[in-house]
PDB file of N, CA and C in Angstrom:
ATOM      1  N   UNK A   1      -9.847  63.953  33.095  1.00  0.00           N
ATOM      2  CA  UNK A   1     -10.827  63.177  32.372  1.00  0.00           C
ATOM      3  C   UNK A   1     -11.173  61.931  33.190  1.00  0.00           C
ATOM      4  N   UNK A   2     -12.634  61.586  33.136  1.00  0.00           N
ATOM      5  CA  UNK A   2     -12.841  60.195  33.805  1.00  0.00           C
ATOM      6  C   UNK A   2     -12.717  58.838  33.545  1.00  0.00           C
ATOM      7  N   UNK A   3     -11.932  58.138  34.167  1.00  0.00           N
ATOM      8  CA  UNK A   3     -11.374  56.687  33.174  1.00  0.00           C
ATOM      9  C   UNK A   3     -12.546  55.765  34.056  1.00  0.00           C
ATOM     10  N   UNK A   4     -13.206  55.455  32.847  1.00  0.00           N
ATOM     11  CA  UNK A   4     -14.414  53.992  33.354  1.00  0.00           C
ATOM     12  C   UNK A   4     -13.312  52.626  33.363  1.00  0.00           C
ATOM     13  N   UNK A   5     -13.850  52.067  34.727  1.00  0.00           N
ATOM     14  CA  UNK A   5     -13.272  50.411  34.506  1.00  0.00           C
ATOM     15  C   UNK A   5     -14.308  49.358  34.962  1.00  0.00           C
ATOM     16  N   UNK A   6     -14.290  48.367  34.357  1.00  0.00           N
ATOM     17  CA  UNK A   6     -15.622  47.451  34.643  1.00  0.00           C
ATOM     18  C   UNK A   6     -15.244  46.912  35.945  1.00  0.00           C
ATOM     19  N   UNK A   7     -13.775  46.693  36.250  1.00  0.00           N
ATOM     20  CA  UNK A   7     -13.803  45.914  37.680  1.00  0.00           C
ATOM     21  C   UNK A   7     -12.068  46.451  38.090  1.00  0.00           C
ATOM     22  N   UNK A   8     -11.964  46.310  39.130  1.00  0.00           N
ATOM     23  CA  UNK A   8     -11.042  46.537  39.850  1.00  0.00           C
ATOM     24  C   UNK A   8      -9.696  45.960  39.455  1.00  0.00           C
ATOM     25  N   UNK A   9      -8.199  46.160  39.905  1.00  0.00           N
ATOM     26  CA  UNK A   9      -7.000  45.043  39.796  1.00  0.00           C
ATOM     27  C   UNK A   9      -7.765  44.031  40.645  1.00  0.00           C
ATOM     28  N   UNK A  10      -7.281  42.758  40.125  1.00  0.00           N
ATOM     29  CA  UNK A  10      -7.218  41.505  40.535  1.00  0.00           C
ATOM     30  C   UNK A  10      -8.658  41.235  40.935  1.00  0.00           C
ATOM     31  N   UNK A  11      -9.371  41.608  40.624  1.00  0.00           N
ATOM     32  CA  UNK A  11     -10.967  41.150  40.789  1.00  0.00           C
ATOM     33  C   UNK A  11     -11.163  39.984  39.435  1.00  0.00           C
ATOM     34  N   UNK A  12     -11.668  38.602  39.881  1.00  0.00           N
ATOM     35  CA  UNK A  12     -11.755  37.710  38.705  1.00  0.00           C
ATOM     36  C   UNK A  12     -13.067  37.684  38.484  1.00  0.00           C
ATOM     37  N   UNK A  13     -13.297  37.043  37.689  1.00  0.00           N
ATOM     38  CA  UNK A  13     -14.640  37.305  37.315  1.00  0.00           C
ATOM     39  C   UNK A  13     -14.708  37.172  35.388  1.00  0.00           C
ATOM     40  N   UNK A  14     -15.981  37.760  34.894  1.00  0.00           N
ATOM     41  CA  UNK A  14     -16.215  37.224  33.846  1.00  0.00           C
ATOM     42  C   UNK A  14     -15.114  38.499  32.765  1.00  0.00           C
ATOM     43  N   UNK A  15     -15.224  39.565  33.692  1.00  0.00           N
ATOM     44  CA  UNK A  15     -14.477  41.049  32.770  1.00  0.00           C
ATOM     45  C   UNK A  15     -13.421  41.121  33.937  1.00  0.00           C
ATOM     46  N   UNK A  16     -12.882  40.401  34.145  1.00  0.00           N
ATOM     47  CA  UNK A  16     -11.860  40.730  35.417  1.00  0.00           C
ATOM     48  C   UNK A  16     -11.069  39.807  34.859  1.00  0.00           C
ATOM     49  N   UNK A  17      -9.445  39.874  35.350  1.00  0.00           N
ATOM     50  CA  UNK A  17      -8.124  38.687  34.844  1.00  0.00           C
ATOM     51  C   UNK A  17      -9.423  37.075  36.006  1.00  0.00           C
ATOM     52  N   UNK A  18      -8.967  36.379  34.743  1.00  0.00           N
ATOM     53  CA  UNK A  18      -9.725  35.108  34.845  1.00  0.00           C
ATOM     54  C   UNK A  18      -8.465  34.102  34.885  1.00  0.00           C
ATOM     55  N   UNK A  19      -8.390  32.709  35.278  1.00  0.00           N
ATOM     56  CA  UNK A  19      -7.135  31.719  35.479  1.00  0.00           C
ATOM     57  C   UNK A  19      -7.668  31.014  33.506  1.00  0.00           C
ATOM     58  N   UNK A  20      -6.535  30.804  33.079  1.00  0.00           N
ATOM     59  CA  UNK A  20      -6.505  30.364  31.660  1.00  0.00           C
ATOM     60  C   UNK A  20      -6.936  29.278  31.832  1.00  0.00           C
ATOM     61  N   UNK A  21      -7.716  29.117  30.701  1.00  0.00           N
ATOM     62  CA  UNK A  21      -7.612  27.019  30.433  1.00  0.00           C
ATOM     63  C   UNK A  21      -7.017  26.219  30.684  1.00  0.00           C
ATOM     64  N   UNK A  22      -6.937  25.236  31.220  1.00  0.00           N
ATOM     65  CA  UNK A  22      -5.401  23.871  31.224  1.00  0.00           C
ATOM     66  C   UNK A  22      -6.174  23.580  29.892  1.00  0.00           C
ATOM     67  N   UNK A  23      -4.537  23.170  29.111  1.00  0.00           N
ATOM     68  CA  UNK A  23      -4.735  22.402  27.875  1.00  0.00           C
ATOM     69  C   UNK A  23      -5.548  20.903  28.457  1.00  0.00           C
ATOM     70  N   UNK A  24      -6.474  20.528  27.878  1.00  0.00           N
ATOM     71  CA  UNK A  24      -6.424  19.235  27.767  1.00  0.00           C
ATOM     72  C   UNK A  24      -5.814  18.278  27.659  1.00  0.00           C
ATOM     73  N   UNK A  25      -5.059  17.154  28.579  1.00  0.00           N
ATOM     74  CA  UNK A  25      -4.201  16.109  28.580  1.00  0.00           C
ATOM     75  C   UNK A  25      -4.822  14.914  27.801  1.00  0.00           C
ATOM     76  N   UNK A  26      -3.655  14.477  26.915  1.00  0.00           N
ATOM     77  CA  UNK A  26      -3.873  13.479  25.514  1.00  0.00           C
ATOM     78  C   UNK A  26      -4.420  12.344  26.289  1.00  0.00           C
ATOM     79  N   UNK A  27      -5.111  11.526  25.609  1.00  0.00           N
ATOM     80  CA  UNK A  27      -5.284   9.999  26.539  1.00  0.00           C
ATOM     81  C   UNK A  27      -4.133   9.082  26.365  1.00  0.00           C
ATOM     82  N   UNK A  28      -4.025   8.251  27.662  1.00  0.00           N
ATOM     83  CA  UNK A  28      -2.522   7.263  27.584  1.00  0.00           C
ATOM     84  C   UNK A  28      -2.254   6.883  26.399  1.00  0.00           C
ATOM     85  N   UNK A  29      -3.555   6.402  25.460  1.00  0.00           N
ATOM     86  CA  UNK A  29      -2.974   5.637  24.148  1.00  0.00           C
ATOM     87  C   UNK A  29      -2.788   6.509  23.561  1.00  0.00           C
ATOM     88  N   UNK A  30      -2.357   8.134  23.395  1.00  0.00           N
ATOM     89  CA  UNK A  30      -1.694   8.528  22.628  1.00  0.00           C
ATOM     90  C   UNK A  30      -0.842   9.210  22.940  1.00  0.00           C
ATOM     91  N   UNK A  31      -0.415   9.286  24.071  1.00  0.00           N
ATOM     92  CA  UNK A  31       0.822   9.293  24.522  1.00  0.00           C
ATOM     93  C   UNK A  31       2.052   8.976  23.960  1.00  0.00           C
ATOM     94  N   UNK A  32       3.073   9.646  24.007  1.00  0.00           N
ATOM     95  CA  UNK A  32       4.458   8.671  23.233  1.00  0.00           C
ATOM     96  C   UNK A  32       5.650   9.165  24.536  1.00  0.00           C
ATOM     97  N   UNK A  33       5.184   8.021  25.716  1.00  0.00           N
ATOM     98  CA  UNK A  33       6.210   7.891  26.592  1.00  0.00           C
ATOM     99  C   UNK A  33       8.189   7.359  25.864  1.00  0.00           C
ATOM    100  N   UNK A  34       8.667   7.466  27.078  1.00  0.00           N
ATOM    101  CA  UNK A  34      10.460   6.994  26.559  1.00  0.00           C
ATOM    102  C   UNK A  34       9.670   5.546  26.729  1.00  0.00           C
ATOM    103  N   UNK A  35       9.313   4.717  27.324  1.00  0.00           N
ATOM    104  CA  UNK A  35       9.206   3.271  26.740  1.00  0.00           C
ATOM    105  C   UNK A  35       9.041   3.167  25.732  1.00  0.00           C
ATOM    106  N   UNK A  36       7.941   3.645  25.046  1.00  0.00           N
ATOM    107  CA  UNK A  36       7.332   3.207  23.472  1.00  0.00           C
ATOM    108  C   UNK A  36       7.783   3.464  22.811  1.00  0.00           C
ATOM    109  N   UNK A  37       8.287   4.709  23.010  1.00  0.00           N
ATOM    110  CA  UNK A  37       9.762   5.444  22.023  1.00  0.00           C
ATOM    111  C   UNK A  37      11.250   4.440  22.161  1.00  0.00           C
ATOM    112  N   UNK A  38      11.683   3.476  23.470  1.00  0.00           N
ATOM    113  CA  UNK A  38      12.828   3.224  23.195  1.00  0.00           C
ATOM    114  C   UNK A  38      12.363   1.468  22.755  1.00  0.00           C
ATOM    115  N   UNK A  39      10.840   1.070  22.896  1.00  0.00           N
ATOM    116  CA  UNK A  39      10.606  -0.017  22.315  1.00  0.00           C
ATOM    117  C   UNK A  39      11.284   0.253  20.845  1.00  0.00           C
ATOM    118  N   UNK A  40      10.733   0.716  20.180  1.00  0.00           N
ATOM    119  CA  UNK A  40      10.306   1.395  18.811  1.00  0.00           C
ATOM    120  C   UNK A  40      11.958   1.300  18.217  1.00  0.00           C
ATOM    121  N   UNK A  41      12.773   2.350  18.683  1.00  0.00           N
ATOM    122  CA  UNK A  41      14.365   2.098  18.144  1.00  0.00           C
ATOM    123  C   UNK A  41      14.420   0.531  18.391  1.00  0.00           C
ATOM    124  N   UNK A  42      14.414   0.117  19.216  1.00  0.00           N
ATOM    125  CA  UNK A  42      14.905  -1.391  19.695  1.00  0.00           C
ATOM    126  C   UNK A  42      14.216  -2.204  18.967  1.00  0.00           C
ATOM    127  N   UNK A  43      12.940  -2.023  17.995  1.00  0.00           N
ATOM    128  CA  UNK A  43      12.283  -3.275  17.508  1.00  0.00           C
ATOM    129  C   UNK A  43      13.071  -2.827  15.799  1.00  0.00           C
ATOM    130  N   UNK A  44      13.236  -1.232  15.666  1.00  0.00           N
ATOM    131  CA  UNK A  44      14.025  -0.872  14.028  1.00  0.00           C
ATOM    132  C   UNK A  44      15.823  -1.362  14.424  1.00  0.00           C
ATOM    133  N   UNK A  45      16.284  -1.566  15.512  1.00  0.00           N
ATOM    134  CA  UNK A  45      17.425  -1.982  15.490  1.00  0.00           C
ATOM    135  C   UNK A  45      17.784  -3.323  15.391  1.00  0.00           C
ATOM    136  N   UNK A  46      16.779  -4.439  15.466  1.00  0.00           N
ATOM    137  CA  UNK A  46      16.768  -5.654  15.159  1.00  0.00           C
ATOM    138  C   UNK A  46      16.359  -5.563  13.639  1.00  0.00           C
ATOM    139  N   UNK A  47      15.852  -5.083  13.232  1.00  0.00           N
ATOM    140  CA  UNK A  47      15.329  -5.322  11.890  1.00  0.00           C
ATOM    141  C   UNK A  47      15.908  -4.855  10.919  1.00  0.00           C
ATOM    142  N   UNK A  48      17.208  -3.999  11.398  1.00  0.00           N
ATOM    143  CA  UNK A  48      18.071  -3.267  10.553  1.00  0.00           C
ATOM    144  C   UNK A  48      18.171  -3.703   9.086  1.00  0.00           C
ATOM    145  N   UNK A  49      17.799  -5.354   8.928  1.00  0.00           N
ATOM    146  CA  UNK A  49      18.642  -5.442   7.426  1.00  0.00           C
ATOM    147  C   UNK A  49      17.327  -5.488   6.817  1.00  0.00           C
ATOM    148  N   UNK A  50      16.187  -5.133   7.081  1.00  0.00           N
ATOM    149  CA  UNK A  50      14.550  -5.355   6.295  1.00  0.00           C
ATOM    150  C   UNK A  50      14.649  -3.628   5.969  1.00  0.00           C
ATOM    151  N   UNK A  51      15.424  -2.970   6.296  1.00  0.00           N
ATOM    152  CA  UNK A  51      15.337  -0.902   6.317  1.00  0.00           C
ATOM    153  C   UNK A  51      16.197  -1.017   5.698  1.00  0.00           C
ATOM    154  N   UNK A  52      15.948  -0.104   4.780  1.00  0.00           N
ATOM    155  CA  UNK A  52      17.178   0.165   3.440  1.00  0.00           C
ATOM    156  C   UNK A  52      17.546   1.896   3.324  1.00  0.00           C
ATOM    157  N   UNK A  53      16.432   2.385   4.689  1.00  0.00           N
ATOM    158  CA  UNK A  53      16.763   3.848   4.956  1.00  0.00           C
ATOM    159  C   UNK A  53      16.813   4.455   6.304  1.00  0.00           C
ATOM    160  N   UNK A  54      17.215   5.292   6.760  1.00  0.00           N
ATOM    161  CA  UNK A  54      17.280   5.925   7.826  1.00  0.00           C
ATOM    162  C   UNK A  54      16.060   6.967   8.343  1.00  0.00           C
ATOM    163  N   UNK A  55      15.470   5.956   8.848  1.00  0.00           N
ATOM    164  CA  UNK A  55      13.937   6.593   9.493  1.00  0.00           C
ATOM    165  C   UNK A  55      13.935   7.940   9.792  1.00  0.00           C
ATOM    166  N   UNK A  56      13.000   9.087   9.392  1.00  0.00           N
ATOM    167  CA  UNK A  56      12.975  10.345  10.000  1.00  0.00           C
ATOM    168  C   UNK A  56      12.421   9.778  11.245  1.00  0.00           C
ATOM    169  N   UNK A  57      12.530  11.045  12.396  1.00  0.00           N
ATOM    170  CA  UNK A  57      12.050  10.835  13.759  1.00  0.00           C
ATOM    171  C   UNK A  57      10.505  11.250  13.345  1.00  0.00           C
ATOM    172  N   UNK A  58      10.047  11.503  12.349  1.00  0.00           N
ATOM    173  CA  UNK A  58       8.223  11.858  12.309  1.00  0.00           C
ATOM    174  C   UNK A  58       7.969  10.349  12.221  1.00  0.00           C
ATOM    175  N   UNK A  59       8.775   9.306  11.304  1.00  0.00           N
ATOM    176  CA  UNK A  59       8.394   7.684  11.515  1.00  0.00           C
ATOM    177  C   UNK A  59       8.607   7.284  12.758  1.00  0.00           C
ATOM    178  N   UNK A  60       9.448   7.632  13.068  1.00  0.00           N
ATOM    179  CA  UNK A  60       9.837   6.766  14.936  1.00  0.00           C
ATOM    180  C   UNK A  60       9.143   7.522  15.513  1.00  0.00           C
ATOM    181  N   UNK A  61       8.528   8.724  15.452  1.00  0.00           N
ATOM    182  CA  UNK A  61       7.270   8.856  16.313  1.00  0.00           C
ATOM    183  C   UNK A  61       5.731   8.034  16.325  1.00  0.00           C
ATOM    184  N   UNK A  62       5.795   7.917  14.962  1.00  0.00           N
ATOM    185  CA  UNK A  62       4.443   7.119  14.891  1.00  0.00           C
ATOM    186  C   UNK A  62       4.701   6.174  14.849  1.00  0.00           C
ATOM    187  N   UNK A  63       5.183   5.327  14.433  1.00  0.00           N
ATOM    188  CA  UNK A  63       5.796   3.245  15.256  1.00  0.00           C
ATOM    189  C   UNK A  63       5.852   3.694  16.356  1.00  0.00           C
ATOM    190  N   UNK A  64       6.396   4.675  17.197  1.00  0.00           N
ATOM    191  CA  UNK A  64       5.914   4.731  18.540  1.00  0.00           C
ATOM    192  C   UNK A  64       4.786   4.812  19.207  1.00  0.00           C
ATOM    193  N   UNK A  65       4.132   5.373  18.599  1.00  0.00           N
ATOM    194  CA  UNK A  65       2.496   5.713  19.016  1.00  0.00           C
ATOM    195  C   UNK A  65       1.785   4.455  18.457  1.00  0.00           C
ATOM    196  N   UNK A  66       1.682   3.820  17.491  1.00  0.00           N
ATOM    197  CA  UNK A  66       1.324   3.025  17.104  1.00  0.00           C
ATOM    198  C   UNK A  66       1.602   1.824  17.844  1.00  0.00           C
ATOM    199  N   UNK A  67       2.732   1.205  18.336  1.00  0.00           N
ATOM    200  CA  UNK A  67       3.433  -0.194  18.909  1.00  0.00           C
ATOM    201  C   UNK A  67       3.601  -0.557  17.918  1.00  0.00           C
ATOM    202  N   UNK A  68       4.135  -0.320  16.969  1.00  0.00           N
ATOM    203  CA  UNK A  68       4.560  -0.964  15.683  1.00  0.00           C
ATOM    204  C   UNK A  68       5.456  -1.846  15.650  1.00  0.00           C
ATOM    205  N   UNK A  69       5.722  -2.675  15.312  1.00  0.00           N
ATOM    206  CA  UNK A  69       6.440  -3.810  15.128  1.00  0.00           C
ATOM    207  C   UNK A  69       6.847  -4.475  14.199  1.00  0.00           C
ATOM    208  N   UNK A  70       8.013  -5.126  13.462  1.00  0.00           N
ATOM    209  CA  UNK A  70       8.197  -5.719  11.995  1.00  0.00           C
ATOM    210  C   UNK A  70       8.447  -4.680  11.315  1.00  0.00           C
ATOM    211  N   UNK A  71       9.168  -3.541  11.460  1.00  0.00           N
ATOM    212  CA  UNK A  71       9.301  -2.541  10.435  1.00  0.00           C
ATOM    213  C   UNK A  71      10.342  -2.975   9.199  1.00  0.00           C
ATOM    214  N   UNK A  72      10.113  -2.547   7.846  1.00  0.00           N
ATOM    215  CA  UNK A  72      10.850  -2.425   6.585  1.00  0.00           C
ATOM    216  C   UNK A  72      10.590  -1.377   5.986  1.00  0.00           C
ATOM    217  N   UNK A  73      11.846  -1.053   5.051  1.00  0.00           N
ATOM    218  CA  UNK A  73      11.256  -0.435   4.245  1.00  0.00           C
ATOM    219  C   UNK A  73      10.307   0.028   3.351  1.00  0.00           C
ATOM    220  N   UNK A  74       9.862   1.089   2.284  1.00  0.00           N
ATOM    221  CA  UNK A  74       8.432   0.466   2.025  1.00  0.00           C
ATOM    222  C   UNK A  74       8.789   1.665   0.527  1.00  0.00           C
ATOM    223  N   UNK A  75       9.590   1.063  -0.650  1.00  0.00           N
ATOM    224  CA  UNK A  75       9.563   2.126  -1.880  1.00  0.00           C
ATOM    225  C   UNK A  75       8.666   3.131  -2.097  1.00  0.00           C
ATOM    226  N   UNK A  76       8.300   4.479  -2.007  1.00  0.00           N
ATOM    227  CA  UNK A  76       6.994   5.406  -2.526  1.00  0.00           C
ATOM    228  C   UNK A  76       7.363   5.197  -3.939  1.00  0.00           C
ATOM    229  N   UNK A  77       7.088   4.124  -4.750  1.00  0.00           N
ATOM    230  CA  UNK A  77       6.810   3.954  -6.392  1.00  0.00           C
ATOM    231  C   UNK A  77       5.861   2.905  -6.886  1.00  0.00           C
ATOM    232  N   UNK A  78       5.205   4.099  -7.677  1.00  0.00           N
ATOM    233  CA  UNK A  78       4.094   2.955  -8.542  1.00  0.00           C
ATOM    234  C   UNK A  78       4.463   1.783  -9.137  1.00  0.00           C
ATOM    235  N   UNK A  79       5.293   2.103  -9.472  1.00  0.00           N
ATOM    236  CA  UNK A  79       6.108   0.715 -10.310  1.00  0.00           C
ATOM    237  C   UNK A  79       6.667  -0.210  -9.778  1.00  0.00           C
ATOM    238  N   UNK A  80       6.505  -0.037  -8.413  1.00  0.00           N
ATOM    239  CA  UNK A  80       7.553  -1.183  -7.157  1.00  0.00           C
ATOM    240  C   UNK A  80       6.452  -1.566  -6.298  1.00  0.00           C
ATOM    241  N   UNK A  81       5.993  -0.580  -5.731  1.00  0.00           N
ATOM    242  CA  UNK A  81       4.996  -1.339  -4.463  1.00  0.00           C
ATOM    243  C   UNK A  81       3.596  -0.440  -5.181  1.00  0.00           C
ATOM    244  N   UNK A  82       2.118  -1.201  -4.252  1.00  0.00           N
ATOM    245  CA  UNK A  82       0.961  -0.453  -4.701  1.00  0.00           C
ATOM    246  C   UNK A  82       1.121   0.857  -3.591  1.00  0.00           C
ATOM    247  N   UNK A  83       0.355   2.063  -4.051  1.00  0.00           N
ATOM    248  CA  UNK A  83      -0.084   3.143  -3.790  1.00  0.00           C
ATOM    249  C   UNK A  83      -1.350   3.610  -3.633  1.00  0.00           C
ATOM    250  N   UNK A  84      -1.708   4.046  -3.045  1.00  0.00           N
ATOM    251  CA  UNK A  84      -3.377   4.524  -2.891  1.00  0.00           C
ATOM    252  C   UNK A  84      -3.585   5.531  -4.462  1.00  0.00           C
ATOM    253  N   UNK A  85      -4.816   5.566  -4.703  1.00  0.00           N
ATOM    254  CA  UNK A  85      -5.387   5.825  -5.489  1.00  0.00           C
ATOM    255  C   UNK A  85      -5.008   7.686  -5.737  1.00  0.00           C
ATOM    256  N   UNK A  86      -5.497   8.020  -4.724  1.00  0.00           N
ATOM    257  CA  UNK A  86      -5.690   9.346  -4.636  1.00  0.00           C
ATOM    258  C   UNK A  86      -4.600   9.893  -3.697  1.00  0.00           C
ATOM    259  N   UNK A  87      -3.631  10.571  -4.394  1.00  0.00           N
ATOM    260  CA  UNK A  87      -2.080  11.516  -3.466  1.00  0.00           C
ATOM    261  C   UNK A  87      -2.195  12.281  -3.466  1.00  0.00           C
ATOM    262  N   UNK A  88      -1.834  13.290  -2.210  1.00  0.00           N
ATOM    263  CA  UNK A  88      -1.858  14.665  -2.130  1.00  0.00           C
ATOM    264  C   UNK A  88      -1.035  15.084  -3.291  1.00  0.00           C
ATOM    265  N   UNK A  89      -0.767  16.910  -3.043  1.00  0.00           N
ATOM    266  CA  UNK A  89       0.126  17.158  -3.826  1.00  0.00           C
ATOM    267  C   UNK A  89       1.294  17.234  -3.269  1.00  0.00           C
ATOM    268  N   UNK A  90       2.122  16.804  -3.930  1.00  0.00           N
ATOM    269  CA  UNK A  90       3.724  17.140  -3.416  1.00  0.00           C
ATOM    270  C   UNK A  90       4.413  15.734  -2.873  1.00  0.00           C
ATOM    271  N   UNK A  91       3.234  14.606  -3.181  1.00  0.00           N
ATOM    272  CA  UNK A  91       3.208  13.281  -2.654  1.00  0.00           C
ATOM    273  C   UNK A  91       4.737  13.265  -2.729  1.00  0.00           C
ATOM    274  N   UNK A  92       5.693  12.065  -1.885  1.00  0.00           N
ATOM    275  CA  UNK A  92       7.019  11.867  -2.365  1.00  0.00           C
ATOM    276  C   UNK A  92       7.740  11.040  -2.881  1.00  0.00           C
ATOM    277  N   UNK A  93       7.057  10.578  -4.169  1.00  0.00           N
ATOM    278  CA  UNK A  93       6.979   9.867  -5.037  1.00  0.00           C
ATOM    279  C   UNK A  93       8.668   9.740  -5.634  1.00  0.00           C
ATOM    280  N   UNK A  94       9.518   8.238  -4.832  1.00  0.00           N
ATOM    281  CA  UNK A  94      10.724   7.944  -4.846  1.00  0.00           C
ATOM    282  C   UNK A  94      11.331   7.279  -3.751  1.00  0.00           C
ATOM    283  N   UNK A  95      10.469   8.588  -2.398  1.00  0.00           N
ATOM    284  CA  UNK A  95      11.284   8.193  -1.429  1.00  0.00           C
ATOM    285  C   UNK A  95      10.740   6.601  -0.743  1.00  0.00           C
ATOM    286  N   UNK A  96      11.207   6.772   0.461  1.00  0.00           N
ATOM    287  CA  UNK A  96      11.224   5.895   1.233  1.00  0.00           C
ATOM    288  C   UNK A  96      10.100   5.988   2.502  1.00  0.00           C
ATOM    289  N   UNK A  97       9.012   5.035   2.608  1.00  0.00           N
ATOM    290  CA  UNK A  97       8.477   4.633   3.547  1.00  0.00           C
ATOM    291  C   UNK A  97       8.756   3.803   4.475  1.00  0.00           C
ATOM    292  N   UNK A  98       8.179   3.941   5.704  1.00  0.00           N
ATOM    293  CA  UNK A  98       8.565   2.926   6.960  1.00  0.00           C
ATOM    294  C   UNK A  98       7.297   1.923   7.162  1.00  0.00           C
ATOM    295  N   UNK A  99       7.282   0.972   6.279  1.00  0.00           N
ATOM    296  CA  UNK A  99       5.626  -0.261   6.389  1.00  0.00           C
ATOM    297  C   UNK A  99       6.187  -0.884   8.407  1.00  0.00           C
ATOM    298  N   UNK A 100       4.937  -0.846   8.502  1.00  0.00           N
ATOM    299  CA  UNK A 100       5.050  -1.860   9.847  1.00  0.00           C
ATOM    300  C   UNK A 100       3.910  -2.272  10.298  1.00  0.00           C
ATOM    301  N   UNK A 101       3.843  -3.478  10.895  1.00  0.00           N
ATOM    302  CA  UNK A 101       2.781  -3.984  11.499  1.00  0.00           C
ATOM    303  C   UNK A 101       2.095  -3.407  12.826  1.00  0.00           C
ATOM    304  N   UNK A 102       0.778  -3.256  13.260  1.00  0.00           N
ATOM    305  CA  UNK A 102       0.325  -3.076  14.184  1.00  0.00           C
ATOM    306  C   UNK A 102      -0.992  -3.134  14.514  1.00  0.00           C
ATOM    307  N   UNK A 103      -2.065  -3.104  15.840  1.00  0.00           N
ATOM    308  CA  UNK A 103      -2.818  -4.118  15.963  1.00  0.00           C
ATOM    309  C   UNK A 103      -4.341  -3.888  14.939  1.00  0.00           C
ATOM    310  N   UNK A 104      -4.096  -3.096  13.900  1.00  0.00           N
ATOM    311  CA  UNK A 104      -5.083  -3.031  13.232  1.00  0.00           C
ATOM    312  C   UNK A 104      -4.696  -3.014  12.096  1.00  0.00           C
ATOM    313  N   UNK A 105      -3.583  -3.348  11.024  1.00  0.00           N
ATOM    314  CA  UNK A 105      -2.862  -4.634  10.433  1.00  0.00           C
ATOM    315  C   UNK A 105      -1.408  -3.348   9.835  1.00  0.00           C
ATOM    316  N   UNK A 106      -1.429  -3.479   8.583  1.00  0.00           N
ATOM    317  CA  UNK A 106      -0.102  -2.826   8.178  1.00  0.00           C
ATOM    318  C   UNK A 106      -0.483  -1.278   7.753  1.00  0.00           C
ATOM    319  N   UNK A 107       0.912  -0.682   7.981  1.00  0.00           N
ATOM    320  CA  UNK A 107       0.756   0.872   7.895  1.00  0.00           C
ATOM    321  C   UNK A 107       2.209   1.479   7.504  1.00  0.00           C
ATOM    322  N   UNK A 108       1.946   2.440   6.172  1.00  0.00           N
ATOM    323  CA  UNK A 108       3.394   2.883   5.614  1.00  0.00           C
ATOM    324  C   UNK A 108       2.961   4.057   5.865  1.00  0.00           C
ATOM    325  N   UNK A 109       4.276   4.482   6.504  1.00  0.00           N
ATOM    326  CA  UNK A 109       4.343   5.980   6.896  1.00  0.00           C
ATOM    327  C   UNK A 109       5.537   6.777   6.454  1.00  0.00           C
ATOM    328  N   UNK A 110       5.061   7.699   5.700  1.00  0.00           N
ATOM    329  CA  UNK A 110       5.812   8.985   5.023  1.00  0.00           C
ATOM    330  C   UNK A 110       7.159   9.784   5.619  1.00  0.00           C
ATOM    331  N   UNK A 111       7.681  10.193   5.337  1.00  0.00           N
ATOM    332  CA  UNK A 111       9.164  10.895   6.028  1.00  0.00           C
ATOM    333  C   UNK A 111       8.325  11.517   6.766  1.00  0.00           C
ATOM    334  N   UNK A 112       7.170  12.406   6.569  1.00  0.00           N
ATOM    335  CA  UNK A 112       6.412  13.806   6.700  1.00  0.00           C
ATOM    336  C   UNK A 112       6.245  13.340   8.031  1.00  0.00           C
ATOM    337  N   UNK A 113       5.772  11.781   8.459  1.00  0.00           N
ATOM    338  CA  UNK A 113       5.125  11.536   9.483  1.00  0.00           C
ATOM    339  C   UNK A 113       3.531  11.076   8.801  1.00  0.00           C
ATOM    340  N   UNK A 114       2.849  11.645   7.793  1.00  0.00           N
ATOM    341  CA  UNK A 114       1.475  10.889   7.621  1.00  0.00           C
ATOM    342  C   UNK A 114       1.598   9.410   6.754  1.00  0.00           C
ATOM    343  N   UNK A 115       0.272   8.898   6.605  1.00  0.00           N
ATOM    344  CA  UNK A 115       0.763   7.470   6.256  1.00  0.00           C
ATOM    345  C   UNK A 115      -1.145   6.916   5.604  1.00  0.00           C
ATOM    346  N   UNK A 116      -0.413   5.921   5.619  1.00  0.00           N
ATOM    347  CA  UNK A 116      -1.745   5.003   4.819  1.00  0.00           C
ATOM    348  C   UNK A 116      -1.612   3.765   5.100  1.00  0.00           C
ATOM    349  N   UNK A 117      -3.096   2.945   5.229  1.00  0.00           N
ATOM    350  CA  UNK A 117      -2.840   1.753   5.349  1.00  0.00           C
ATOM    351  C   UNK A 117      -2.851   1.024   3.853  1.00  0.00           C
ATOM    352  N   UNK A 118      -2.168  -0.271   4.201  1.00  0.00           N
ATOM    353  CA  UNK A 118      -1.979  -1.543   3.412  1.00  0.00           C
ATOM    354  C   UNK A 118      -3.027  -2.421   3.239  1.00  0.00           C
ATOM    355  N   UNK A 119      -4.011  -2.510   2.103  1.00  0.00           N
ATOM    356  CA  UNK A 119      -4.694  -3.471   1.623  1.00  0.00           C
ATOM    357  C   UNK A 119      -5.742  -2.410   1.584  1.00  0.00           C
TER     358      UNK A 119
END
């Protein structure tokens, strides 16, 4: 039987093995080098007594990415601190947020890693 082929081994081309995409490389500012990452422990290890919890690494990723600075704790309760209006579902209404400052003003961020700003 006759086997049709559009192109040869190793012929590149548009129907031929082609070289893959390079992923696209993030821009520096969102980068999360070991500096910003060991800023980040080093600015929550001074501040130890303002944290009343033990940061997931999805928070110490984003105070890292962010340059966050001044971190505390931050209650997820209506009845303790304000809350945005509108919560997903499954919000985690109890736990513990990581509030911190950074250059576009305050930001509490979720165990999950997502977050909201302050004011």
């Amino acid at each position: 039987m006759h086997r049709k082929r559009a192109t040869g081994p190793g012929v590149s081309g548009p129907l031929g093995r082609s070289e893959r995409p390079a992923k696209e490389k993030a821009p520096p500012e969102w980068r999360i080098t070991p500096t910003r990452l060991s800023r980040a422990v080093i600015e929550l290890a001074r501040e130890r007594r303002r944290i009343a919890h033990r940061p997931t690494v999805a928070q110490l990723r984003m105070m890292a990415l962010f340059d966050g600075r001044a971190p505390s704790s931050y209650r997820l309760d209506a009845a303790v601190n304000w809350l945005p209006e509108v919560l997903p579902v499954g919000f985690p209404h109890g736990a513990d947020g990581l509030c911190f400052a950074h250059a576009d003003g305050d930001i509490v961020v979720l165990p999950c890693g997502a977050g909201f700003e302050l004011g």
